[in-house]
Every structure is written in structure tokens, then in C-alpha cells.
PDB file of N, CA and C in Angstrom:
ATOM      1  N   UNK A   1     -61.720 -47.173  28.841  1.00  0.00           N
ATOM      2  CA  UNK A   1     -62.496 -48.000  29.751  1.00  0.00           C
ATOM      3  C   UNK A   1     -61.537 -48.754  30.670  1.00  0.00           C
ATOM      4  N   UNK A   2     -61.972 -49.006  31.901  1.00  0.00           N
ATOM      5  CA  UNK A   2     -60.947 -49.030  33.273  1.00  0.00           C
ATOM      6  C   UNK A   2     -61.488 -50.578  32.760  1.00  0.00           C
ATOM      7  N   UNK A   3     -60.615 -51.461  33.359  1.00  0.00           N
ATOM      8  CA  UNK A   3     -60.587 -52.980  33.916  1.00  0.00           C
ATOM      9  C   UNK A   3     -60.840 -53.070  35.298  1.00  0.00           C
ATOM     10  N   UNK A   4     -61.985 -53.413  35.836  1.00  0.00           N
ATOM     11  CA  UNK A   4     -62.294 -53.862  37.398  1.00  0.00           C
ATOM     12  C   UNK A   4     -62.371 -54.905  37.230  1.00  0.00           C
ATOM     13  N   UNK A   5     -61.691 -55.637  39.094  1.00  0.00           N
ATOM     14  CA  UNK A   5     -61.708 -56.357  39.629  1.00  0.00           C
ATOM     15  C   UNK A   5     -62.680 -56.325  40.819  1.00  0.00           C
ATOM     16  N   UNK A   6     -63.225 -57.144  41.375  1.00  0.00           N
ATOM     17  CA  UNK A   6     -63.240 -57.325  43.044  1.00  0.00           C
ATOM     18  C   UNK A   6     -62.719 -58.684  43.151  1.00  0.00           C
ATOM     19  N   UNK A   7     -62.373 -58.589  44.525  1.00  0.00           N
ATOM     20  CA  UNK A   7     -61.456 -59.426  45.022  1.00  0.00           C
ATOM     21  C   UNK A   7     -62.720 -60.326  46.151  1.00  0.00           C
ATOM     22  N   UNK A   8     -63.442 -61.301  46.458  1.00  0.00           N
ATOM     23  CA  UNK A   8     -64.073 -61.329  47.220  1.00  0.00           C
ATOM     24  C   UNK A   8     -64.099 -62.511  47.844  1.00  0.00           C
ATOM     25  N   UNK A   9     -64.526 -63.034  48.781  1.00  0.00           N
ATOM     26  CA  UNK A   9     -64.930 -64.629  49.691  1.00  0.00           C
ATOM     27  C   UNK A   9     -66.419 -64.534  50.107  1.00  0.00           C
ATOM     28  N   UNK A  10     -66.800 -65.758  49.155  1.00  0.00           N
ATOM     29  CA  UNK A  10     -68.525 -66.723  49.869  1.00  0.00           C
ATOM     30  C   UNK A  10     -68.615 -66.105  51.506  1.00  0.00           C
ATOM     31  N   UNK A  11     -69.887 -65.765  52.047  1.00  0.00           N
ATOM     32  CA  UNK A  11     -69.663 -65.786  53.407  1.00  0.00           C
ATOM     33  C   UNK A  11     -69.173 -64.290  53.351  1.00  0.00           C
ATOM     34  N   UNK A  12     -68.847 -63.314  53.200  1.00  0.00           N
ATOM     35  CA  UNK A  12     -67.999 -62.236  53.812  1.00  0.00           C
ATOM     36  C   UNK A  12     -69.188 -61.144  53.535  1.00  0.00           C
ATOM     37  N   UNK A  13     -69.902 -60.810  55.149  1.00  0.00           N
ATOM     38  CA  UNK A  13     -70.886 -60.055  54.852  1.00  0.00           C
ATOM     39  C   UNK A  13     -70.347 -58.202  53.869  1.00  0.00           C
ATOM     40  N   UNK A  14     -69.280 -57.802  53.865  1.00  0.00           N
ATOM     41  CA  UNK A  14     -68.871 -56.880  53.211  1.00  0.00           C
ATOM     42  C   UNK A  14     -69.222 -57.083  51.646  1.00  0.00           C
ATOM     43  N   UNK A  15     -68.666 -58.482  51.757  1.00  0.00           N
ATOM     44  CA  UNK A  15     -68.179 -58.627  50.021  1.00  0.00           C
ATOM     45  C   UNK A  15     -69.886 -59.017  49.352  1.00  0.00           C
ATOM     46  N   UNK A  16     -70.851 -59.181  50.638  1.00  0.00           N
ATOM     47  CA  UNK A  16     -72.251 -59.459  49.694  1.00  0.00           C
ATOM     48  C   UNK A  16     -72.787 -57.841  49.439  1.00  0.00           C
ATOM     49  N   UNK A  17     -72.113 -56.937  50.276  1.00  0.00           N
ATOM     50  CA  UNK A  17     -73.017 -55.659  50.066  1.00  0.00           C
ATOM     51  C   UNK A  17     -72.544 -55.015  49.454  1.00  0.00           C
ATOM     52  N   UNK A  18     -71.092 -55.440  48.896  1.00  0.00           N
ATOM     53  CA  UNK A  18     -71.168 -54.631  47.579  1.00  0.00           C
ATOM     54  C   UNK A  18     -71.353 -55.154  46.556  1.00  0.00           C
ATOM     55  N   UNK A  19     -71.465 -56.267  46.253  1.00  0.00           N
ATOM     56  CA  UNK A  19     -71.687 -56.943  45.397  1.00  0.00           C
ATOM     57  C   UNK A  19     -73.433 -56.748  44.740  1.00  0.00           C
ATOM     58  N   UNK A  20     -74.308 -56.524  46.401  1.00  0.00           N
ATOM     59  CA  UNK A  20     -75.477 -56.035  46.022  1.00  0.00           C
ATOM     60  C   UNK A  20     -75.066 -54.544  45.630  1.00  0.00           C
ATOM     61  N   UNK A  21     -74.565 -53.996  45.831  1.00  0.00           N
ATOM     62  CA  UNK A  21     -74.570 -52.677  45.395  1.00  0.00           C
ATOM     63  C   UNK A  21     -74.072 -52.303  44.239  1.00  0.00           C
ATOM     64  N   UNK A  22     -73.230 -53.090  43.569  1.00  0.00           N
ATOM     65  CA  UNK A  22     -73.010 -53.026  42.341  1.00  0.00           C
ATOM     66  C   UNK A  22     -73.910 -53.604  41.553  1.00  0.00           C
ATOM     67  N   UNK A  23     -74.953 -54.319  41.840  1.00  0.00           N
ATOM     68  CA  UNK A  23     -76.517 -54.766  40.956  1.00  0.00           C
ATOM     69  C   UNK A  23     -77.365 -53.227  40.867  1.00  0.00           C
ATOM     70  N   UNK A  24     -77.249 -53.053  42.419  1.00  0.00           N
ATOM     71  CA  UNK A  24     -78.349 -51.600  42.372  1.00  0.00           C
ATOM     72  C   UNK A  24     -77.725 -50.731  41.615  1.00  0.00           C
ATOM     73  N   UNK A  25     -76.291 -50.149  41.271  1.00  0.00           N
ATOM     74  CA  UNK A  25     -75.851 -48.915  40.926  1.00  0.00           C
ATOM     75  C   UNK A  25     -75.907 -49.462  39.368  1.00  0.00           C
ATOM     76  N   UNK A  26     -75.950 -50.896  38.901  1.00  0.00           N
ATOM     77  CA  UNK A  26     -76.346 -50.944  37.346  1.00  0.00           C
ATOM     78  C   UNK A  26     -78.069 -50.879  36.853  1.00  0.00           C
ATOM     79  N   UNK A  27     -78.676 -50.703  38.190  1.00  0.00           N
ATOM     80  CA  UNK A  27     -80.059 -50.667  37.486  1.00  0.00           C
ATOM     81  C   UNK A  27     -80.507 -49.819  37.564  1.00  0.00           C
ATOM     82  N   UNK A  28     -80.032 -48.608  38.750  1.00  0.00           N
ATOM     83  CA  UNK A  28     -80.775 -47.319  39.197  1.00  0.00           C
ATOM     84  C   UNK A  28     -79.736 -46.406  37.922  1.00  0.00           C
ATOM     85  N   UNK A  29     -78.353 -46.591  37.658  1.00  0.00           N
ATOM     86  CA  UNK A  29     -78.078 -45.291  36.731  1.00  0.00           C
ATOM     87  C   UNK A  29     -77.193 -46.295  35.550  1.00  0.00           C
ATOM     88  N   UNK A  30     -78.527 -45.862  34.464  1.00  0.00           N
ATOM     89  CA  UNK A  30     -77.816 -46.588  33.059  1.00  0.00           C
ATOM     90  C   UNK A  30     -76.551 -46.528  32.431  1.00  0.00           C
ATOM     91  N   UNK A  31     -75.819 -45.759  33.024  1.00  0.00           N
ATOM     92  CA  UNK A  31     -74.864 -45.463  32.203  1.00  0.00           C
ATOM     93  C   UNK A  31     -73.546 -46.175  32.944  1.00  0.00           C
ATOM     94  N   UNK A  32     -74.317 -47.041  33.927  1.00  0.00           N
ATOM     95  CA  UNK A  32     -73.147 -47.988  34.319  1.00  0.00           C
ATOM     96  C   UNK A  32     -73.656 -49.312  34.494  1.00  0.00           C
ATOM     97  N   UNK A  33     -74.829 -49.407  33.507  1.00  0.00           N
ATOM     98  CA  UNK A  33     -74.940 -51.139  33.149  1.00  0.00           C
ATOM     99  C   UNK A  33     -74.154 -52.318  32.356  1.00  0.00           C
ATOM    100  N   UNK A  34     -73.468 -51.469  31.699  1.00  0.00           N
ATOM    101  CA  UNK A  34     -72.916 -51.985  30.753  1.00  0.00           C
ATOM    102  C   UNK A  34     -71.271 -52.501  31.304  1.00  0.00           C
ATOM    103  N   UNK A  35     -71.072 -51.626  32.584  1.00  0.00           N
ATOM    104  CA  UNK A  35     -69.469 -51.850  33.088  1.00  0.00           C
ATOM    105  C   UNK A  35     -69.717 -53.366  33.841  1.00  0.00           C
ATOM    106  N   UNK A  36     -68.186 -53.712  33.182  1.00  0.00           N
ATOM    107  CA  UNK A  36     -67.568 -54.633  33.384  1.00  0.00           C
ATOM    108  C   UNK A  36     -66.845 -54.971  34.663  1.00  0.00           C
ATOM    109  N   UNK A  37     -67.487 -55.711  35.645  1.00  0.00           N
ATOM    110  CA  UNK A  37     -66.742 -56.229  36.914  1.00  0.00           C
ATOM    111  C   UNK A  37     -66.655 -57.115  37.275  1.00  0.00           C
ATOM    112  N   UNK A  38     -64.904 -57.798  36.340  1.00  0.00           N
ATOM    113  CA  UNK A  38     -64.555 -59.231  37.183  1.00  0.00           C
ATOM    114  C   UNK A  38     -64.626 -59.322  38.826  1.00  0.00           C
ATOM    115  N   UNK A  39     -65.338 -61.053  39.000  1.00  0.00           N
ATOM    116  CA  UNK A  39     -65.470 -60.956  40.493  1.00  0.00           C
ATOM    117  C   UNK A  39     -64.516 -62.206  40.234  1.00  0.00           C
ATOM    118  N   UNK A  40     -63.689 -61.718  41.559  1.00  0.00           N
ATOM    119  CA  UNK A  40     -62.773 -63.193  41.792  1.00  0.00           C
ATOM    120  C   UNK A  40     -62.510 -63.592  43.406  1.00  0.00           C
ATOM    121  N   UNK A  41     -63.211 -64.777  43.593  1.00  0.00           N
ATOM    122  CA  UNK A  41     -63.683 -65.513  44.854  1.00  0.00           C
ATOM    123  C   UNK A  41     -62.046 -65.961  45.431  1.00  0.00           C
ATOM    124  N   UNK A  42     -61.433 -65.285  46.299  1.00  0.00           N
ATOM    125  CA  UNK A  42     -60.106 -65.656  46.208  1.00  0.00           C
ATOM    126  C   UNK A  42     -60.012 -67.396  46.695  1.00  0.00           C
ATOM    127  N   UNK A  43     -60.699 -67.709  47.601  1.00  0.00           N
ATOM    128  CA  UNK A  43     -60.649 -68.578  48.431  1.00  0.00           C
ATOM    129  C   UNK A  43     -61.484 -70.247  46.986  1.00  0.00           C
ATOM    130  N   UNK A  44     -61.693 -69.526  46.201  1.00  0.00           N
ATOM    131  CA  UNK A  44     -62.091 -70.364  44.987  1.00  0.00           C
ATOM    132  C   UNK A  44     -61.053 -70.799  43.716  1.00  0.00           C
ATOM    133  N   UNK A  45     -60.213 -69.486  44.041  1.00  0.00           N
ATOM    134  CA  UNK A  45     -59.349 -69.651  42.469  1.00  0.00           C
ATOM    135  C   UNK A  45     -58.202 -70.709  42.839  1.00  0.00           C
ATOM    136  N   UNK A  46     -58.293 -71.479  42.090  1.00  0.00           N
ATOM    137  CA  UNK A  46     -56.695 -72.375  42.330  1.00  0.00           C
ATOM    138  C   UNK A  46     -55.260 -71.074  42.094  1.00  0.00           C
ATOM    139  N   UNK A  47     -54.486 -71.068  42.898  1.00  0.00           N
ATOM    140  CA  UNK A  47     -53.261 -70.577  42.641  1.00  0.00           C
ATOM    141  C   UNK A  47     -53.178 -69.164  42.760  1.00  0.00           C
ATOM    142  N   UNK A  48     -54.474 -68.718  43.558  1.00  0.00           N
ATOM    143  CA  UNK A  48     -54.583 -67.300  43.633  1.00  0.00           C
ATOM    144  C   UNK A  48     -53.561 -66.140  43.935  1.00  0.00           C
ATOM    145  N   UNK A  49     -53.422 -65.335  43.031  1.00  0.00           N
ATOM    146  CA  UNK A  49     -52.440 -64.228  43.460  1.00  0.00           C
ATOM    147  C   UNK A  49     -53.074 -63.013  42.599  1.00  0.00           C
ATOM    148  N   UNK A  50     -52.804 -61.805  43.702  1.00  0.00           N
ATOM    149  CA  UNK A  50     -53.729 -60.963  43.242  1.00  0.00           C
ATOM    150  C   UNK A  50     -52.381 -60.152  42.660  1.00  0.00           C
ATOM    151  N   UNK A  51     -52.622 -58.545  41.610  1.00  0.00           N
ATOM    152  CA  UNK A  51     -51.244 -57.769  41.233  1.00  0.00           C
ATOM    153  C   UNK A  51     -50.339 -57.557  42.271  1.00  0.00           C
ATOM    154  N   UNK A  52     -51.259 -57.223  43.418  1.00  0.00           N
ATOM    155  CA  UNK A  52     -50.797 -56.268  44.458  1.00  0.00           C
ATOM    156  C   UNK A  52     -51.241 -56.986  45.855  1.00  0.00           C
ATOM    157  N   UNK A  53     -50.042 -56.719  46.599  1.00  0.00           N
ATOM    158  CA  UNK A  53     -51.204 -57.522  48.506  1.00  0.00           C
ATOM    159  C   UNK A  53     -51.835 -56.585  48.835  1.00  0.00           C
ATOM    160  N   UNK A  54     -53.050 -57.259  49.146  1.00  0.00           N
ATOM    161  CA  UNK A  54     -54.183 -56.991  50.577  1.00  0.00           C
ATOM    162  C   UNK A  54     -54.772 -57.799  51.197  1.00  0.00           C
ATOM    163  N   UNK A  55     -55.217 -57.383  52.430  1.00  0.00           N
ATOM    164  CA  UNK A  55     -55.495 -58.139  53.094  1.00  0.00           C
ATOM    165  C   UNK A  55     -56.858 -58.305  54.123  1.00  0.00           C
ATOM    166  N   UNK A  56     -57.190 -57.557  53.381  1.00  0.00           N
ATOM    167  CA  UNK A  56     -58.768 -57.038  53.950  1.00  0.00           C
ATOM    168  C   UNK A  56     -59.790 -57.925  52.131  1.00  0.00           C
ATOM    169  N   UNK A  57     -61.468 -58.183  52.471  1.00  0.00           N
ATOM    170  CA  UNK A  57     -61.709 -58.198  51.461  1.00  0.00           C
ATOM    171  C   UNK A  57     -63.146 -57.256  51.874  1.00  0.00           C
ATOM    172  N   UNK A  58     -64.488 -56.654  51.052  1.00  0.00           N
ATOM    173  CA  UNK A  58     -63.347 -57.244  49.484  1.00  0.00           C
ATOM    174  C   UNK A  58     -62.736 -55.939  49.034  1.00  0.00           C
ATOM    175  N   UNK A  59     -62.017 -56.027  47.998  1.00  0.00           N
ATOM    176  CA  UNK A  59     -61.390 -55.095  47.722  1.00  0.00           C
ATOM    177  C   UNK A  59     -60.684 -55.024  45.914  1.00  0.00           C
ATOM    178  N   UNK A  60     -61.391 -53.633  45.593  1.00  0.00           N
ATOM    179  CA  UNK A  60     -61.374 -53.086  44.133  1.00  0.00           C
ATOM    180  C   UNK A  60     -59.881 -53.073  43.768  1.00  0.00           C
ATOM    181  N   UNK A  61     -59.658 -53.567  42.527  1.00  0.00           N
ATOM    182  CA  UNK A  61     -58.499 -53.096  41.354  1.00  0.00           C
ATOM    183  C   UNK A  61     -58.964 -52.759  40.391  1.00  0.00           C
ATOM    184  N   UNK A  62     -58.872 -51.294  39.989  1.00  0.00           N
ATOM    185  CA  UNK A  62     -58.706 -50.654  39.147  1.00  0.00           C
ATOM    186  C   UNK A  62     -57.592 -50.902  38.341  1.00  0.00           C
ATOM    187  N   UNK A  63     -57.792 -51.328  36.732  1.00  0.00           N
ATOM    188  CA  UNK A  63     -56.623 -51.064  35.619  1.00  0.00           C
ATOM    189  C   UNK A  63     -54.613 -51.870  36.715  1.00  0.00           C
ATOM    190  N   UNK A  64     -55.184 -53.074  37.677  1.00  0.00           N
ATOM    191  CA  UNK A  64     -54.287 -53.566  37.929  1.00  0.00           C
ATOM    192  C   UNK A  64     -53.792 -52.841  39.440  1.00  0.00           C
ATOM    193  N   UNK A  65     -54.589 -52.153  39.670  1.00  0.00           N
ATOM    194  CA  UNK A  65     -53.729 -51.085  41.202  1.00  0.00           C
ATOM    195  C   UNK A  65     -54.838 -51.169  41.938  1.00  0.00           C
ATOM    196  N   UNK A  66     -54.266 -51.010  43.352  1.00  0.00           N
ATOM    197  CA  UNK A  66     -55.710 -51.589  44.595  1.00  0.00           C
ATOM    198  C   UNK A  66     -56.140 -49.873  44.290  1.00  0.00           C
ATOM    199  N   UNK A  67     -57.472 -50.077  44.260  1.00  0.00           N
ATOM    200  CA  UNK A  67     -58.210 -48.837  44.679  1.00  0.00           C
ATOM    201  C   UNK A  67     -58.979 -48.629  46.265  1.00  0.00           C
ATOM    202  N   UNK A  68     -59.470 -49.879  46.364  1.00  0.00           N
ATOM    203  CA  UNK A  68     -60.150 -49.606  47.572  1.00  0.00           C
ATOM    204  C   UNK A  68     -59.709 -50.996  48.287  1.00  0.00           C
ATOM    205  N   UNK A  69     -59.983 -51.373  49.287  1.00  0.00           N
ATOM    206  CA  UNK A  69     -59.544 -52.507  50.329  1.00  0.00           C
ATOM    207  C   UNK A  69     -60.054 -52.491  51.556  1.00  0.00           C
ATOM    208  N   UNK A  70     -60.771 -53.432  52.015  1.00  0.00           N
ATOM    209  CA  UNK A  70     -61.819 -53.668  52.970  1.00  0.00           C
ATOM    210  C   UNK A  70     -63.130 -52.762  52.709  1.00  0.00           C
ATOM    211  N   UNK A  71     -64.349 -52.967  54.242  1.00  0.00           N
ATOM    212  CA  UNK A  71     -65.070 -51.920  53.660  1.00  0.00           C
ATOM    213  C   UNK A  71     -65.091 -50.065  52.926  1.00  0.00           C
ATOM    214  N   UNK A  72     -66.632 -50.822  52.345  1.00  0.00           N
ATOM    215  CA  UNK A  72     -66.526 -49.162  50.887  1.00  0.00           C
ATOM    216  C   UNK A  72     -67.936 -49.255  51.176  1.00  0.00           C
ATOM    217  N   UNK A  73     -68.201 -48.234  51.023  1.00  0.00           N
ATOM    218  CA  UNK A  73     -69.539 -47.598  50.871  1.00  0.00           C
ATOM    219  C   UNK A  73     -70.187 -47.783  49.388  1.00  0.00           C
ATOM    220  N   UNK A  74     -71.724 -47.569  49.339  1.00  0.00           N
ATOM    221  CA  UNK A  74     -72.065 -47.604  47.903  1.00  0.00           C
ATOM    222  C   UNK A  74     -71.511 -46.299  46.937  1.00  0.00           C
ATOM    223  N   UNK A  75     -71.272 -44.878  47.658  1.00  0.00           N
ATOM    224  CA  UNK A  75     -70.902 -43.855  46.641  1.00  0.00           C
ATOM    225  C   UNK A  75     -69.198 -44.275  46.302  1.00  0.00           C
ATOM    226  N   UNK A  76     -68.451 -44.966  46.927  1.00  0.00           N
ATOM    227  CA  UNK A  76     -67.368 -45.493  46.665  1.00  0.00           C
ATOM    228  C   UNK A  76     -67.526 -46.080  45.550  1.00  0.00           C
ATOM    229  N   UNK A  77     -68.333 -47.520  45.560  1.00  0.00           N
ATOM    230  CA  UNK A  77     -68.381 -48.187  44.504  1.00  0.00           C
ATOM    231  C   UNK A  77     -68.725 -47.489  43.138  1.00  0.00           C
ATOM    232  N   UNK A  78     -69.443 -46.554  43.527  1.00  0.00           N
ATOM    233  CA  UNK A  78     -70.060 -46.056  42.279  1.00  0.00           C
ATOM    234  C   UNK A  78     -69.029 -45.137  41.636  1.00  0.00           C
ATOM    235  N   UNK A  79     -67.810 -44.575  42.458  1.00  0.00           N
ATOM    236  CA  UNK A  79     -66.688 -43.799  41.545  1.00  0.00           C
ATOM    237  C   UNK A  79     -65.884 -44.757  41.011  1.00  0.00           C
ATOM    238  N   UNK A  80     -66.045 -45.957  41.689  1.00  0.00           N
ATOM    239  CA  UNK A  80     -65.296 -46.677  40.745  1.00  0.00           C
ATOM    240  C   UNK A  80     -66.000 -47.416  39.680  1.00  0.00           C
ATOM    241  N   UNK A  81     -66.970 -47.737  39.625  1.00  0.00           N
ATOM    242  CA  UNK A  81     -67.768 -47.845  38.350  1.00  0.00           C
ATOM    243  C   UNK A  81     -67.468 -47.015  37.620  1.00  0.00           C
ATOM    244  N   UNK A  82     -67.527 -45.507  37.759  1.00  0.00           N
ATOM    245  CA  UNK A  82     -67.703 -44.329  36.711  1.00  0.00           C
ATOM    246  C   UNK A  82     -66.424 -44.747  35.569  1.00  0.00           C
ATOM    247  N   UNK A  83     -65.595 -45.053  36.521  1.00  0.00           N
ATOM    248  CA  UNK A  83     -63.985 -45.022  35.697  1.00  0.00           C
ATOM    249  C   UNK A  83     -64.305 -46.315  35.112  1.00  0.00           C
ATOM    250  N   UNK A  84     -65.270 -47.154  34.618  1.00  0.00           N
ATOM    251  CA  UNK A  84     -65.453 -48.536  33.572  1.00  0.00           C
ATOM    252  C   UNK A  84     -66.445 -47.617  32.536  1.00  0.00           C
ATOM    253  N   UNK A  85     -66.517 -46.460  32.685  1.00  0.00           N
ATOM    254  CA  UNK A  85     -68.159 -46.162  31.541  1.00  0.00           C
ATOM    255  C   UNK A  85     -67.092 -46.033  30.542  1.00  0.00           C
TER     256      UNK A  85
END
């Protein structure tokens, strides 16, 4: 089982649609309700530092390595879900 991240900021119309899209892809296919996706509000965390720079949000870490960065589509999100089942 993969460790996800998103990386995201309040306000960032990207970071709300995937964020909705990771609600829809846990209710429309069961077998990724159960995955685990830390959300971390960068502009919230005291002392923020992510593994790796980017600079776009929001943007996926997979198991510690950027996977995706700036906009993603919902079938995006959803390969990276697969890799948390």
C-alpha cells in the first residue's frame, strides 16, 4: 500500500477539484474507499517543507516522490489512488 500525499492551498480552484474528485472516485468505485490521502494545506502547516520542490499546486506524492504537480485530471487521480488499494 502506497502513502499519498496532496499538497494543497484554501482558495486554489485546482486543489478543490481534486479534492472533489477524490470524494467521487471513493464513492463511485469501492475498492478505493478505503485509500488513504494525507491532505496537507501548505500555506497552513507551520514550517512547511515538502520531500521534494514544486511549485505548482496541488500536487500528488506518491511513497515520498512527486507524481503529479499542478493540474490532473480525474483519471489521473484515480491511477494514483489505484497504487493506495
Amino acid at each position: 500500500m502506497a502513502n499519498i500525499t496532496l499538497y494543497h492551498f484554501e482558495g486554489c480552484p485546482a486543489c478543490a477539484r481534486a479534492k472533489e474528485w477524490i470524494s467521487q472516485l471513493k464513492t463511485e468505485k469501492p475498492e478505493l474507499a478505503k485509500v488513504n490521502v494525507e491532505m496537507v494545506d501548505v500555506h497552513k502547516t507551520p514550517n512547511f517543507r515538502a520531500p521534494e520542490p514544486f511549485y505548482y499546486v496541488p500536487t500528488f506524492f506518491v511513497n515520498g516522490k512527486k507524481a503529479v504537480e499542478g493540474e490532473v485530471t480525474k483519471d489521473g487521480i484515480e491511477r494514483i489512488l489505484r497504487q493506495g488499494v
